[in-house]
Protein backbone atom coordinates (compact mmCIF):
# COMPACT_ATOMS: atom_id res chain seq x y z
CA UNK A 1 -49.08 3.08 19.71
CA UNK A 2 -51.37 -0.09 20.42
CA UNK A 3 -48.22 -2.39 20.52
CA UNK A 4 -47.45 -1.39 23.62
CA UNK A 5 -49.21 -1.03 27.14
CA UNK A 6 -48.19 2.35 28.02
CA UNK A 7 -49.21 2.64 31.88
CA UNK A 8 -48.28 5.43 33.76
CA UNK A 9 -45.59 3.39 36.07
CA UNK A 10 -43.97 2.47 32.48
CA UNK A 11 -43.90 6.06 31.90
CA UNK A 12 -42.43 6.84 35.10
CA UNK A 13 -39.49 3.93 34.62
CA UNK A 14 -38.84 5.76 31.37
CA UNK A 15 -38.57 9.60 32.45
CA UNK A 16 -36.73 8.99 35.14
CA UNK A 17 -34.02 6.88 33.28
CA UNK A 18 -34.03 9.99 31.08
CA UNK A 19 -33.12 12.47 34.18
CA UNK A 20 -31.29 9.71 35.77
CA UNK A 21 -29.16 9.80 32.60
CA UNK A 22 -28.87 13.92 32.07
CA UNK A 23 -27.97 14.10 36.39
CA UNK A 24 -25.30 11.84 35.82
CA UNK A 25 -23.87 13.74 32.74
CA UNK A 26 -23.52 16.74 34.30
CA UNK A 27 -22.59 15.25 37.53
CA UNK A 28 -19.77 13.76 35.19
CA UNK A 29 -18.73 17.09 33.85
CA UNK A 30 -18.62 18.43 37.00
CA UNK A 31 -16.14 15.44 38.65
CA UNK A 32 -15.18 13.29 36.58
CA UNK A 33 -14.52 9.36 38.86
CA UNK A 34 -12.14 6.76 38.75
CA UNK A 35 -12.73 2.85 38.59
CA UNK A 36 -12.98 1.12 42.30
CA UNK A 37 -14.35 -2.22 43.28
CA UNK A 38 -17.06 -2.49 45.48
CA UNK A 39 -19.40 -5.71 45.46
CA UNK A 40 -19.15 -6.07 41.80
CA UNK A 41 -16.38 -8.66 40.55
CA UNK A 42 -15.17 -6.09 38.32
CA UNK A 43 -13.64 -2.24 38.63
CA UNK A 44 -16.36 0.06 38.05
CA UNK A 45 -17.02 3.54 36.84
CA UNK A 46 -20.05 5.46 38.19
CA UNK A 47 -21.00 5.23 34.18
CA UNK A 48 -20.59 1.13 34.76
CA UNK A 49 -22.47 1.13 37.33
CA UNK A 50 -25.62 3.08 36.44
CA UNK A 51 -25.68 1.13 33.14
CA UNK A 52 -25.39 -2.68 35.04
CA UNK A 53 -28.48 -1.24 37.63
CA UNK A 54 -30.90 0.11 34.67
CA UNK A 55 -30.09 -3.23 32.98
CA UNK A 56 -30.95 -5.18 35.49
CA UNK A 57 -33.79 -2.73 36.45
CA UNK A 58 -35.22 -3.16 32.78
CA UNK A 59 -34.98 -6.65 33.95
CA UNK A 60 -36.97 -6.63 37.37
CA UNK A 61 -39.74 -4.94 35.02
CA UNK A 62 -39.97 -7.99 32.46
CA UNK A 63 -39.93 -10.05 35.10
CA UNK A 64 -42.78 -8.38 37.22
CA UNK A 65 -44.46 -8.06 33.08
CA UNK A 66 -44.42 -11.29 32.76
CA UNK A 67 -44.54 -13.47 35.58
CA UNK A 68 -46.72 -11.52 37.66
CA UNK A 69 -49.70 -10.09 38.56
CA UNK A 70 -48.49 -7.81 40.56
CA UNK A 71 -48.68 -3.46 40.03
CA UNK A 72 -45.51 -2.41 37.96
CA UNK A 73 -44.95 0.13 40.55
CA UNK A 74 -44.16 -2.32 43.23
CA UNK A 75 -41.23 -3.14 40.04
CA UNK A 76 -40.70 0.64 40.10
CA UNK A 77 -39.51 0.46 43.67
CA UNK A 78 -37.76 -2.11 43.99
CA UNK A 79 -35.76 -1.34 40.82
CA UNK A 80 -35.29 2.14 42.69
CA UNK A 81 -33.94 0.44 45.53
CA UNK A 82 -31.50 -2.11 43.44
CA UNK A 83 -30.09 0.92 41.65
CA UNK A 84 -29.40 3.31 44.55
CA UNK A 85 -27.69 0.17 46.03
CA UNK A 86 -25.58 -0.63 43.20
CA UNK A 87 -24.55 3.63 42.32
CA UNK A 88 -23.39 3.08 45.94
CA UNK A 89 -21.89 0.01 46.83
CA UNK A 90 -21.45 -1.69 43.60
């Protein structure tokens, strides 16, 4: 896999969309939500929302990529941050 720089904080960004993904399945299952509005100009489902903050998390990381100098994991965190906000208020 040469085509692609495989660092450890990519790594991390990719397992934990993985369990972020299989926690909100069974979370889910377990009770099921309904649309609301939050900061978002649209109704959202929790669903909605986790999709909009890995998007623009995946986002934040080809910006830091390719803009920057900067360590991915500084990416890592803030994406962290932007998706706990947007699961919560969005």
């Amino acid at each position: 896999m040469n085509w692609m720089a495989w660092t450890l904080p990519t790594a991390v960004f990719f397992i934990s969309i993985a369990v972020i993904l299989i926690c909100m399945t069974v979370y889910e299952i377990k009770s099921p939500c309904v649309e609301r509005k939050g900061f978002l100009p649209i109704e959202t489902t929790r669903g909605d929302r986790l999709f909009i903050g890995l998007l623009a998390s995946a986002y934040i990381h080809l910006l830091f990529a390719g803009f920057s100098e900067m360590s991915l994991w500084i990416a890592l965190g803030i994406s962290c941050v932007w998706l706990a906000i947007v699961l919560r208020w969005g």
